[in-house]
N, C-alpha and C. Protein backbone atom coordinates (compact mmCIF):
# COMPACT_ATOMS: atom_id res chain seq x y z
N UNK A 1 88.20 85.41 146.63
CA UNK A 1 89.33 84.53 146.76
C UNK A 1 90.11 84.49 145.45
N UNK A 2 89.20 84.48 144.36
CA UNK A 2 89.97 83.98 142.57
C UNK A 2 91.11 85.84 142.89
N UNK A 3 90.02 87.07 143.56
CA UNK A 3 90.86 88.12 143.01
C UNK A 3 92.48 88.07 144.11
N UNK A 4 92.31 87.38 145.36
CA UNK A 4 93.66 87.72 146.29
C UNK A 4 94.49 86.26 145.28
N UNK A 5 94.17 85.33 145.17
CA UNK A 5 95.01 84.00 144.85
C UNK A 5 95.52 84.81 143.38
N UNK A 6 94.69 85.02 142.49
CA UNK A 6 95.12 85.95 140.81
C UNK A 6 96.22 87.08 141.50
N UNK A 7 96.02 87.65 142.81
CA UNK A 7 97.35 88.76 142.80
C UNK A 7 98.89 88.31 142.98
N UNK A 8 98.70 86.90 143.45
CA UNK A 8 99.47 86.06 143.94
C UNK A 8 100.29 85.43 142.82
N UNK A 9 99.40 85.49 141.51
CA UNK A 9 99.83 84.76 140.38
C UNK A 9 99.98 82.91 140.55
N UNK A 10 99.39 82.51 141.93
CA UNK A 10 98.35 80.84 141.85
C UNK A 10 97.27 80.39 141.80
N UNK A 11 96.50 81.63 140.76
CA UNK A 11 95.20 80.91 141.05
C UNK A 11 95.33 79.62 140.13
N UNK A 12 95.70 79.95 139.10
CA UNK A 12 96.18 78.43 138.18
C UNK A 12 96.41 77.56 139.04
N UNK A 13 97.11 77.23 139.81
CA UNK A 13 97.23 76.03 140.99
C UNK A 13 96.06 75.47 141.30
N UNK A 14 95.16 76.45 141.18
CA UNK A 14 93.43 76.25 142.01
C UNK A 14 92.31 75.10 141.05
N UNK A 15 92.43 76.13 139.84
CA UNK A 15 91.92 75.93 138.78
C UNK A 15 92.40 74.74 138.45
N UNK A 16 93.46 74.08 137.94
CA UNK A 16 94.10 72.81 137.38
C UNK A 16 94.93 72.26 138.57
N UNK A 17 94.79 72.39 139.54
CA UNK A 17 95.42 71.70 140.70
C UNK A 17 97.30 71.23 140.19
N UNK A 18 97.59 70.40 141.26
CA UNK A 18 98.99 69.95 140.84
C UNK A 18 99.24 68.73 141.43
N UNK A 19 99.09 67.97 140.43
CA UNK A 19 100.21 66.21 140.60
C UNK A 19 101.24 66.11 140.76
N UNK A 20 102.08 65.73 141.77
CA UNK A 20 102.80 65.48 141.87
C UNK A 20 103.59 64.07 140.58
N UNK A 21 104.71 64.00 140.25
CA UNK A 21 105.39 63.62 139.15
C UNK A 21 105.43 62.02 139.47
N UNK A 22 105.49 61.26 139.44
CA UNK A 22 105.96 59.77 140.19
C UNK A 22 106.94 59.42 140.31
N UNK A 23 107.60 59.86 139.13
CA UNK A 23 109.20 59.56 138.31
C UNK A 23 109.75 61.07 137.90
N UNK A 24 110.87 61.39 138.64
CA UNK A 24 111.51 62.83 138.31
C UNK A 24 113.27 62.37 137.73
N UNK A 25 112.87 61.25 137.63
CA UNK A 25 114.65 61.21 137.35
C UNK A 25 114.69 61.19 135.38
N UNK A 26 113.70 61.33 134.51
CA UNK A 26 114.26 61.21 133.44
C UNK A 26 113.66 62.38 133.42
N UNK A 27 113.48 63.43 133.92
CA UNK A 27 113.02 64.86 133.22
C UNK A 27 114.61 65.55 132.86
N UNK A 28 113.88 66.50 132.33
CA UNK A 28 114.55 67.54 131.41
C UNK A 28 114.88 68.36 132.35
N UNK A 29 115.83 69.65 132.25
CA UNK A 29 116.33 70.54 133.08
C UNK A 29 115.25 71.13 132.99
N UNK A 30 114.38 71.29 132.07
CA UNK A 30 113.53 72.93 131.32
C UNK A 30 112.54 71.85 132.66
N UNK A 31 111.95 70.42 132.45
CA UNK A 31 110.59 70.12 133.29
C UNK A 31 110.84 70.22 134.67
N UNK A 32 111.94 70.30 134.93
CA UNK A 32 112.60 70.39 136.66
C UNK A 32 112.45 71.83 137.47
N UNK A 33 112.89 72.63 136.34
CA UNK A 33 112.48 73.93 136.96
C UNK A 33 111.24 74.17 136.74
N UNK A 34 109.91 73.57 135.54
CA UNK A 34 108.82 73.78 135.83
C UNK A 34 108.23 73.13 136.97
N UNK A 35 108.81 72.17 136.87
CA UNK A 35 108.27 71.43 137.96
C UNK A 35 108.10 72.12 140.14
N UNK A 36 109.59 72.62 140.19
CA UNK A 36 109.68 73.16 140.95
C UNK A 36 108.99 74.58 141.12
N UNK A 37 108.74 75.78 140.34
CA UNK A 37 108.32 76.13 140.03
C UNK A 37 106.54 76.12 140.36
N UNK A 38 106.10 75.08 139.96
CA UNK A 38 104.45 74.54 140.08
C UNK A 38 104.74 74.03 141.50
N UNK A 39 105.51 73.76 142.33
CA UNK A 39 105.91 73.32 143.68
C UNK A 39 105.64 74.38 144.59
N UNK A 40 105.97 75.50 143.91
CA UNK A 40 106.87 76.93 145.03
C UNK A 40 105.08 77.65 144.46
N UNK A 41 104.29 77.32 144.02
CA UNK A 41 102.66 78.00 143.46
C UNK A 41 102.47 77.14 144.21
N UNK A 42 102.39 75.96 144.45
CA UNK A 42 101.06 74.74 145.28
C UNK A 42 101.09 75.47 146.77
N UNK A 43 102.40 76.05 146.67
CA UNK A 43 103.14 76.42 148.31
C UNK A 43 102.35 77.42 148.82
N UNK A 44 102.91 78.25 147.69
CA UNK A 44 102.34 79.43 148.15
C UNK A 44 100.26 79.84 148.41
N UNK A 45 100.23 78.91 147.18
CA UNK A 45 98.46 79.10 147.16
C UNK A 45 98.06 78.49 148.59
N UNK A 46 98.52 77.60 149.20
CA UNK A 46 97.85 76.70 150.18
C UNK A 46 98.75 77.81 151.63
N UNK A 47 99.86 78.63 151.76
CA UNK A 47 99.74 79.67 152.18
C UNK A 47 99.08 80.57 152.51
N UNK A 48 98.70 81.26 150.97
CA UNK A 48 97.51 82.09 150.87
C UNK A 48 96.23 81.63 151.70
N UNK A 49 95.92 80.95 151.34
CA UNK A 49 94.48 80.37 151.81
C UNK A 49 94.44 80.28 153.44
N UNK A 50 95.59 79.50 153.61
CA UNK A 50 95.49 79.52 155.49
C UNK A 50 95.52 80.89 155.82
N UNK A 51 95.99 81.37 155.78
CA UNK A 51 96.15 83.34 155.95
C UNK A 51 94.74 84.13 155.90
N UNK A 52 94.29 83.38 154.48
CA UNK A 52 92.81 84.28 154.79
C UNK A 52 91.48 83.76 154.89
N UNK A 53 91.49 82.44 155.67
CA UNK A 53 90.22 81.79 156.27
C UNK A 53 90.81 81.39 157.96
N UNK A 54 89.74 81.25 158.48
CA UNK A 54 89.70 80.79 159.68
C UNK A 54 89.85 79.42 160.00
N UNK A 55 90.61 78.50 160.72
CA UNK A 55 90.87 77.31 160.77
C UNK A 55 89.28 76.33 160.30
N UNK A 56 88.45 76.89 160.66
CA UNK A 56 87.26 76.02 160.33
C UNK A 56 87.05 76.07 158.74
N UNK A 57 86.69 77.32 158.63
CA UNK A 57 87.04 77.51 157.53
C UNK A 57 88.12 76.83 156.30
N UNK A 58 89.31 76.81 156.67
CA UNK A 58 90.51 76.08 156.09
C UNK A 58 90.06 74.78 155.71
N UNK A 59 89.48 73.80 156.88
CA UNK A 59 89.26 72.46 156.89
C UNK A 59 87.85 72.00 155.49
N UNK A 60 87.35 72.91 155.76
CA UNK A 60 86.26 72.59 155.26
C UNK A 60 86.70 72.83 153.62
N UNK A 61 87.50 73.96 153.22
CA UNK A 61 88.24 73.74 152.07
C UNK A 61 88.51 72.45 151.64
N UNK A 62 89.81 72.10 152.67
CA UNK A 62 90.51 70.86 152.30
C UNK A 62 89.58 69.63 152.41
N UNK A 63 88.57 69.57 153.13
CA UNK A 63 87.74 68.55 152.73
C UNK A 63 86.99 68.31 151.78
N UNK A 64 87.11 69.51 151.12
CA UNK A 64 86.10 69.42 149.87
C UNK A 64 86.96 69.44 148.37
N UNK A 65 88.21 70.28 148.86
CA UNK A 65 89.40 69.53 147.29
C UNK A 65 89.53 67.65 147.61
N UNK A 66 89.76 67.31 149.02
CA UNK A 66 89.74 65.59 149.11
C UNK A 66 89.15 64.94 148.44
N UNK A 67 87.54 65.45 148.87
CA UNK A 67 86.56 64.75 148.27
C UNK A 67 86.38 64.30 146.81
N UNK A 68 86.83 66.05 146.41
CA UNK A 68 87.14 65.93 144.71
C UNK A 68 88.00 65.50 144.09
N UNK A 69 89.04 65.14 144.97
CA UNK A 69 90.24 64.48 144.48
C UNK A 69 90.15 63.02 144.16
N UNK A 70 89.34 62.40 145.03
CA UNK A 70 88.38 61.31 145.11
C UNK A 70 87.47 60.83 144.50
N UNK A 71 86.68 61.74 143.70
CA UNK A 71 85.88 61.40 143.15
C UNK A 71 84.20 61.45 143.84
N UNK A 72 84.05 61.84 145.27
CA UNK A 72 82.80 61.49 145.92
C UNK A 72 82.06 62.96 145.66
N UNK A 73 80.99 62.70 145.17
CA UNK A 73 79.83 63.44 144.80
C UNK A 73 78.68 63.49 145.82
N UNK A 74 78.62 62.95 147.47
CA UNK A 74 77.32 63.26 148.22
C UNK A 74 76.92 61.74 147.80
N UNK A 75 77.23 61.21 146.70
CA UNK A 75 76.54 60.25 146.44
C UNK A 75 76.97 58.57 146.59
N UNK A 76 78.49 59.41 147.24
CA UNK A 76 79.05 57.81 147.11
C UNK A 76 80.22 57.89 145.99
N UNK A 77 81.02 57.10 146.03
CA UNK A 77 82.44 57.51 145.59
C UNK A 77 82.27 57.02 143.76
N UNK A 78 82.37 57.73 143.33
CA UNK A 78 82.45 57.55 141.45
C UNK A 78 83.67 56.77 141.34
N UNK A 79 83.38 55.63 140.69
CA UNK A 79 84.20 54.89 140.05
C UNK A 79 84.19 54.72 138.63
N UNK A 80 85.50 55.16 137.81
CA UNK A 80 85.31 55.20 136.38
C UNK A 80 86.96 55.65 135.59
C-alpha cells in the first residue's frame, strides 16, 4: 500500500494525516494554496484506497483511522 499511495505522491497524507483548518479567513495566499493542495492529497489518497481494497476491506480501514482519531486503544477511550 506505502509503495501504490508513495506513486501517488500521498502517502504523507497517511503518515501525518490532515486537519482540517477551523479558521481559513486570516490565512495567507502561500497557506491557502497549501492548504488546498493537502485537500486535493486527502482526496486523492482516500481515492486511492477505495480503488484498491474491497468494500469490507475499505471499512475496516476507516474504522481503524476513527478509532485512532479517537484515541481508543481496545482498551477504552484514552483521555489526556
Amino acid at each position: 500500500m506505502k509503495a501504490l499511495l508513495g506513486s501517488q505522491e500521498v502517502w504523507e497524507v497517511v503518515e501525518n494525516g490532515h486537519q482540517e483548518p477551523e479558521d481559513v479567513g486570516e490565512m495567507t495566499i502561500a497557506q491557502l494554496a497549501r492548504l488546498k493542495a493537502t485537500r486535493a492529497k486527502d482526496k486523492t489518497t482516500l481515492y486511492v484506497l477505495y480503488r484498491a481494497v474491497d468494500e469490507s476491506g475499505f471499512e475496516k480501514i476507516a474504522n481503524d483511522v476513527f478509532k485512532r482519531s479517537v484515541g481508543y486503544s481496545g482498551k477504552g477511550i484514552q483521555r489526556g
